[in-house]
Protein backbone atom coordinates (compact mmCIF):
# COMPACT_ATOMS: atom_id res chain seq x y z
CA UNK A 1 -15.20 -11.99 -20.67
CA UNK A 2 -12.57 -14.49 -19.90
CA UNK A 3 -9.87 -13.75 -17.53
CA UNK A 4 -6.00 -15.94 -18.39
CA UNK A 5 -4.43 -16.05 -15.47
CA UNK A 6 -2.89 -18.72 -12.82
CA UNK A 7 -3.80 -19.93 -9.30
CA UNK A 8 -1.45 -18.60 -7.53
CA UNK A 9 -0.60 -15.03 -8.95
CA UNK A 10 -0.59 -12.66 -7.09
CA UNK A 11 -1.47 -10.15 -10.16
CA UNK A 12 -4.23 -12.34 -11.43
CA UNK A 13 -5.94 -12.39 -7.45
CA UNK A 14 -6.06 -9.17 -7.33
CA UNK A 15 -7.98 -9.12 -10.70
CA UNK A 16 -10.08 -12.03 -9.62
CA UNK A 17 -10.95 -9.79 -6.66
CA UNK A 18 -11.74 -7.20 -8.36
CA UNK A 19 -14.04 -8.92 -10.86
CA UNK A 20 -15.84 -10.59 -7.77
CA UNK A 21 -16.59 -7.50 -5.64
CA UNK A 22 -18.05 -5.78 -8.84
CA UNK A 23 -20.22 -8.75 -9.73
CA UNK A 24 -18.68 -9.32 -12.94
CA UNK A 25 -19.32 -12.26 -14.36
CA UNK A 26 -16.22 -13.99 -16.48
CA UNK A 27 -14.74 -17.07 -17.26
CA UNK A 28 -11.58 -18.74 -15.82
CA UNK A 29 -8.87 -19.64 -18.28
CA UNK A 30 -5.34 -21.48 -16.49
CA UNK A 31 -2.06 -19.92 -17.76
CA UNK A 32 0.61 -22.35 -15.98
CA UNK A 33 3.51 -20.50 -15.48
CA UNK A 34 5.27 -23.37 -14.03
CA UNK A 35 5.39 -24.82 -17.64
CA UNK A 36 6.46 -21.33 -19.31
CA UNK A 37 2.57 -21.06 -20.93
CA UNK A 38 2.71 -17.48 -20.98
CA UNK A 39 5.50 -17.41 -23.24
CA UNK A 40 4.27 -20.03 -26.06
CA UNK A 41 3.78 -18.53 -29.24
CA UNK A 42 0.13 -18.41 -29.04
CA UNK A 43 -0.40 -16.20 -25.65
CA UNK A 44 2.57 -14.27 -26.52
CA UNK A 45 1.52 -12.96 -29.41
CA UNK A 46 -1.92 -11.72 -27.92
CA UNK A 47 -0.36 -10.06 -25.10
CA UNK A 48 3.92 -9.26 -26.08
CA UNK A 49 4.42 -8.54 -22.36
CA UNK A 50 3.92 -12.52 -21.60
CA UNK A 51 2.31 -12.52 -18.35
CA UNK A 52 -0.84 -12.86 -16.66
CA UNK A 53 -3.08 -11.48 -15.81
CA UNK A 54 -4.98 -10.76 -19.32
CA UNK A 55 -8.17 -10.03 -19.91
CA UNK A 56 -10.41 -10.40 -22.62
CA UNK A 57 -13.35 -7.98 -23.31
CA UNK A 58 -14.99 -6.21 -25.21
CA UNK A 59 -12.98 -7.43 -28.13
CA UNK A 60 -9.59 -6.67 -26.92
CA UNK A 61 -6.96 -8.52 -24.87
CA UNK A 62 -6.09 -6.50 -21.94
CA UNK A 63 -2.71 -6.78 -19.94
CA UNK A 64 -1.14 -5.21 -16.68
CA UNK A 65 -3.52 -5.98 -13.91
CA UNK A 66 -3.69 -2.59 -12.28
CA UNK A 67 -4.43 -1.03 -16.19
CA UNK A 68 -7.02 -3.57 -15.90
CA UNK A 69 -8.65 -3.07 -12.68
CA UNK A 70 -8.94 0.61 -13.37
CA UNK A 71 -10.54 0.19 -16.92
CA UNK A 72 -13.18 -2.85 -14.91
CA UNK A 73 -13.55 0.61 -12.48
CA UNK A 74 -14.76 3.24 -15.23
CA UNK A 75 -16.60 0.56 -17.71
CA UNK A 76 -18.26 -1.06 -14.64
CA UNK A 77 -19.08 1.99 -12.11
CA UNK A 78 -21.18 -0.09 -10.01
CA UNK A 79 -19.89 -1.22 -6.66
CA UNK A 80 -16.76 0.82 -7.21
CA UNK A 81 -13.35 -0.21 -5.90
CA UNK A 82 -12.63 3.65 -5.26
CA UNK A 83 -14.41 5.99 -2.98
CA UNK A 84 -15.99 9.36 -4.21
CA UNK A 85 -14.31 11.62 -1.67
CA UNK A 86 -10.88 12.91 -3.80
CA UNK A 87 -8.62 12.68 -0.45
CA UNK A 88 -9.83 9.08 0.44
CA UNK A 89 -9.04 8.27 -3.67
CA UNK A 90 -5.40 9.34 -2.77
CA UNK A 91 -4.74 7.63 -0.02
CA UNK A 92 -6.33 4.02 -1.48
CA UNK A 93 -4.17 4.63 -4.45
CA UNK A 94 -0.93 5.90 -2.32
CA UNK A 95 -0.85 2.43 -0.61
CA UNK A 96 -2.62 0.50 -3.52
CA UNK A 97 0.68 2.07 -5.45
CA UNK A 98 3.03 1.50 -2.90
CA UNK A 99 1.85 -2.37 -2.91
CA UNK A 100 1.68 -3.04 -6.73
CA UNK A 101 4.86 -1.00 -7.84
CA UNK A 102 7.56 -1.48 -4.92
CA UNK A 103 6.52 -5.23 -4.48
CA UNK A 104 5.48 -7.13 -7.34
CA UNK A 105 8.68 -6.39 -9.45
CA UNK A 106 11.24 -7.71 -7.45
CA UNK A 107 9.22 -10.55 -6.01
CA UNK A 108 7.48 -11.96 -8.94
CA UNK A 109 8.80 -15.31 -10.33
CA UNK A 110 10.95 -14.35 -13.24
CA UNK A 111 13.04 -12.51 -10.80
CA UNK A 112 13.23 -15.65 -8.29
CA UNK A 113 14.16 -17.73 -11.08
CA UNK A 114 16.89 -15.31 -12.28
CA UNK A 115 18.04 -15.35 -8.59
CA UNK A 116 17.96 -19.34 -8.55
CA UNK A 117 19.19 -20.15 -11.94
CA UNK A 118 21.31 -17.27 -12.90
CA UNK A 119 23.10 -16.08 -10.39
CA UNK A 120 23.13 -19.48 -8.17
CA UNK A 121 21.30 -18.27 -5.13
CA UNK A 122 19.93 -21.01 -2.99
CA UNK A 123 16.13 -20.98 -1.12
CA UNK A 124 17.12 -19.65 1.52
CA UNK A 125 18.93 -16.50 0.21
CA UNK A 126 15.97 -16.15 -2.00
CA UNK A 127 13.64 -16.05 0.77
CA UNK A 128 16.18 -13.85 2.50
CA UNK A 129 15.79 -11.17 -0.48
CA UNK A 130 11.46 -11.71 -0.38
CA UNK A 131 11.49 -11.05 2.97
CA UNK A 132 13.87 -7.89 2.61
CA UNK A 133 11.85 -6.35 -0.05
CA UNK A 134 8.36 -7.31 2.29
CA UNK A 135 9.31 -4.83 4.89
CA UNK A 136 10.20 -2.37 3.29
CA UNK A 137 7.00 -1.74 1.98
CA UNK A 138 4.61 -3.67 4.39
CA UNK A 139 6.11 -1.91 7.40
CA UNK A 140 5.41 1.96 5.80
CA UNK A 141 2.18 0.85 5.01
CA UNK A 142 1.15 -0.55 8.27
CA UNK A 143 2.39 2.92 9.92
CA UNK A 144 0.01 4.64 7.10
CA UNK A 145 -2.89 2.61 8.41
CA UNK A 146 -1.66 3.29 12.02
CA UNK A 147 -2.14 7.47 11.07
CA UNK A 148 -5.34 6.74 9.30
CA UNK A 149 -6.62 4.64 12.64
CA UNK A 150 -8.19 2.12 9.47
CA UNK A 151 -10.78 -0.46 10.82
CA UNK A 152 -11.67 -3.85 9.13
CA UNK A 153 -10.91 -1.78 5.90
CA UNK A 154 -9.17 1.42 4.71
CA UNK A 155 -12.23 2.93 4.35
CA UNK A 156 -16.04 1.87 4.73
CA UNK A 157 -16.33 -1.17 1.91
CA UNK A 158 -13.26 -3.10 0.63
CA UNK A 159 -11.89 -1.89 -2.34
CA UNK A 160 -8.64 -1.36 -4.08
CA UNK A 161 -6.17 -1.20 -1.70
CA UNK A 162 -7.40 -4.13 -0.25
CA UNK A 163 -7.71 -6.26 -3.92
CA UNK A 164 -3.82 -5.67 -4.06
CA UNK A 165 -3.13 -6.22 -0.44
CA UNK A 166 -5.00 -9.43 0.12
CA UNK A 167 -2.84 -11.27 -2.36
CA UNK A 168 0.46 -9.66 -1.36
CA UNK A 169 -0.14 -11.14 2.74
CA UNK A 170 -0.72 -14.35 0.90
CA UNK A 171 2.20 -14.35 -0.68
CA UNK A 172 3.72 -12.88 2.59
CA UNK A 173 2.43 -16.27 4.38
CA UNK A 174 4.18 -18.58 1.72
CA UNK A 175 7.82 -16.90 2.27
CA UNK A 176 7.07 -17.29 6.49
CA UNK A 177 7.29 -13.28 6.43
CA UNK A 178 6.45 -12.77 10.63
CA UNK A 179 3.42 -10.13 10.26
CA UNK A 180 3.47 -9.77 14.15
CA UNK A 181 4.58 -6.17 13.48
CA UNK A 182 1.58 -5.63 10.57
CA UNK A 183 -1.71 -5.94 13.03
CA UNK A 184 -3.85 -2.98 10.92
CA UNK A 185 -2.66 -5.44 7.64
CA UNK A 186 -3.71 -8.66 9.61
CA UNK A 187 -6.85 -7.36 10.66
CA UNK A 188 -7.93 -6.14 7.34
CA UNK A 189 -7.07 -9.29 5.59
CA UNK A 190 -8.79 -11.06 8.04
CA UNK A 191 -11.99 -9.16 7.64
CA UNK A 192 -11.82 -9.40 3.41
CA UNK A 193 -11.28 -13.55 3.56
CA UNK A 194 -14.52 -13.39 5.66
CA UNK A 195 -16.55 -12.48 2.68
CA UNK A 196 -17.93 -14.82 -0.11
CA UNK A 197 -15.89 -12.61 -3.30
CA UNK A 198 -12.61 -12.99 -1.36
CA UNK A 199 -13.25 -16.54 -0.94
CA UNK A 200 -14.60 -17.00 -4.46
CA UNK A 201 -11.03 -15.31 -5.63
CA UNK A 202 -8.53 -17.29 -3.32
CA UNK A 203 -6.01 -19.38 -5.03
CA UNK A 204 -7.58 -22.84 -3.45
CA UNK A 205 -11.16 -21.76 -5.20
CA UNK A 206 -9.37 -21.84 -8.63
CA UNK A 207 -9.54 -24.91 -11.18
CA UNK A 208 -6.06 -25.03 -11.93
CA UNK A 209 -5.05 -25.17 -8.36
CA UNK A 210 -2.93 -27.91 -6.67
């Protein structure tokens, strides 16, 4: 199994995550999307959508990292990322969802570029707009938690919602988003970097970081 992603994607953490807490072994293969990588003719025409995460196993290149993690969940049952209790299942997946679909598309790098390049935006608009986007999401979600009265994780283990919410704070951190207002999200991250597959997973762990 070999998993093409880069350091410091936020998609290809949350797959590294997920991978880690199921005990899947699989080797790490750098996509630099600094240099455009993904787009070369030779990834590009394994996986048309040109991004990372992808995935290769079981003789097939998979893309789209939540696709991904949810195949990893019903080939690999062991240590499983969702709970067996149907209204726990919805709620992980409500925020998991609310993460992965209202975040990553208007915060991942092609847009910031298009901001940057095309339209002339400078860092600090850009940051402006992540930040924007951040609580919108972040701040429903930490109210969700608040209902819930979550602990170190949603539920008893880590699992899904926290694969894609680790990442996301990271990224939160790099664009100096204040979290003051997120304590349930702060406490829950804190508790997942405490263990050795969150660590294993974290952008400074991987080979192409820098």
């Amino acid at each position: 199994m070999k998993l093409y992603g880069y350091w410091r994607s936020s998609t290809s953490y949350r797959l590294r995550i997920a991978l880690e807490l199921k005990g899947i072994t699989y080797e790490n293969c750098p996509v630099n999307l600094l240099e455009g990588a993904q787009k070369s003719e030779g990834f590009a025409s394994r996986n048309p959508f040109a991004t990372v995460p992808m995935l290769e196993a079981d003789g097939r290149d998979r893309a789209q990292s939540m696709a991904i993690i949810a195949w990893l969940d019903e080939k690999y049952p062991d240590a499983p990322l969702l709970p067996s209790d149907l209204e726990q299942r919805f709620t992980a997946r409500e925020l998991a969802y609310a993460i992965a679909t209202e975040l990553h598309a208007p915060l991942n790098l092609p847009v910031l570029k298009y901001l940057k390049n095309e339209l002339g935006h400078d860092q600090d608009a850009i940051d402006i707009w992540y930040r924007h986007w951040l609580a919108k999401t972040l701040h429903p979600v930490e109210q969700r938690l608040e209902q819930l009265g979550a602990g170190d994780y949603l539920f008893d283990a880590p699992g899904l919602f926290e694969t894609v919410l680790v990442p996301q704070l990271y990224n939160a951190r790099r664009f100096s988003f204040d979290l003051t207002e997120c304590p349930h999200l702060v406490r829950i991250e804190s508790a997942c970097n405490a263990l050795p597959a969150f660590q294993r997973a974290h952008p400074d762990s991987q080979p192409d970081a820098h």
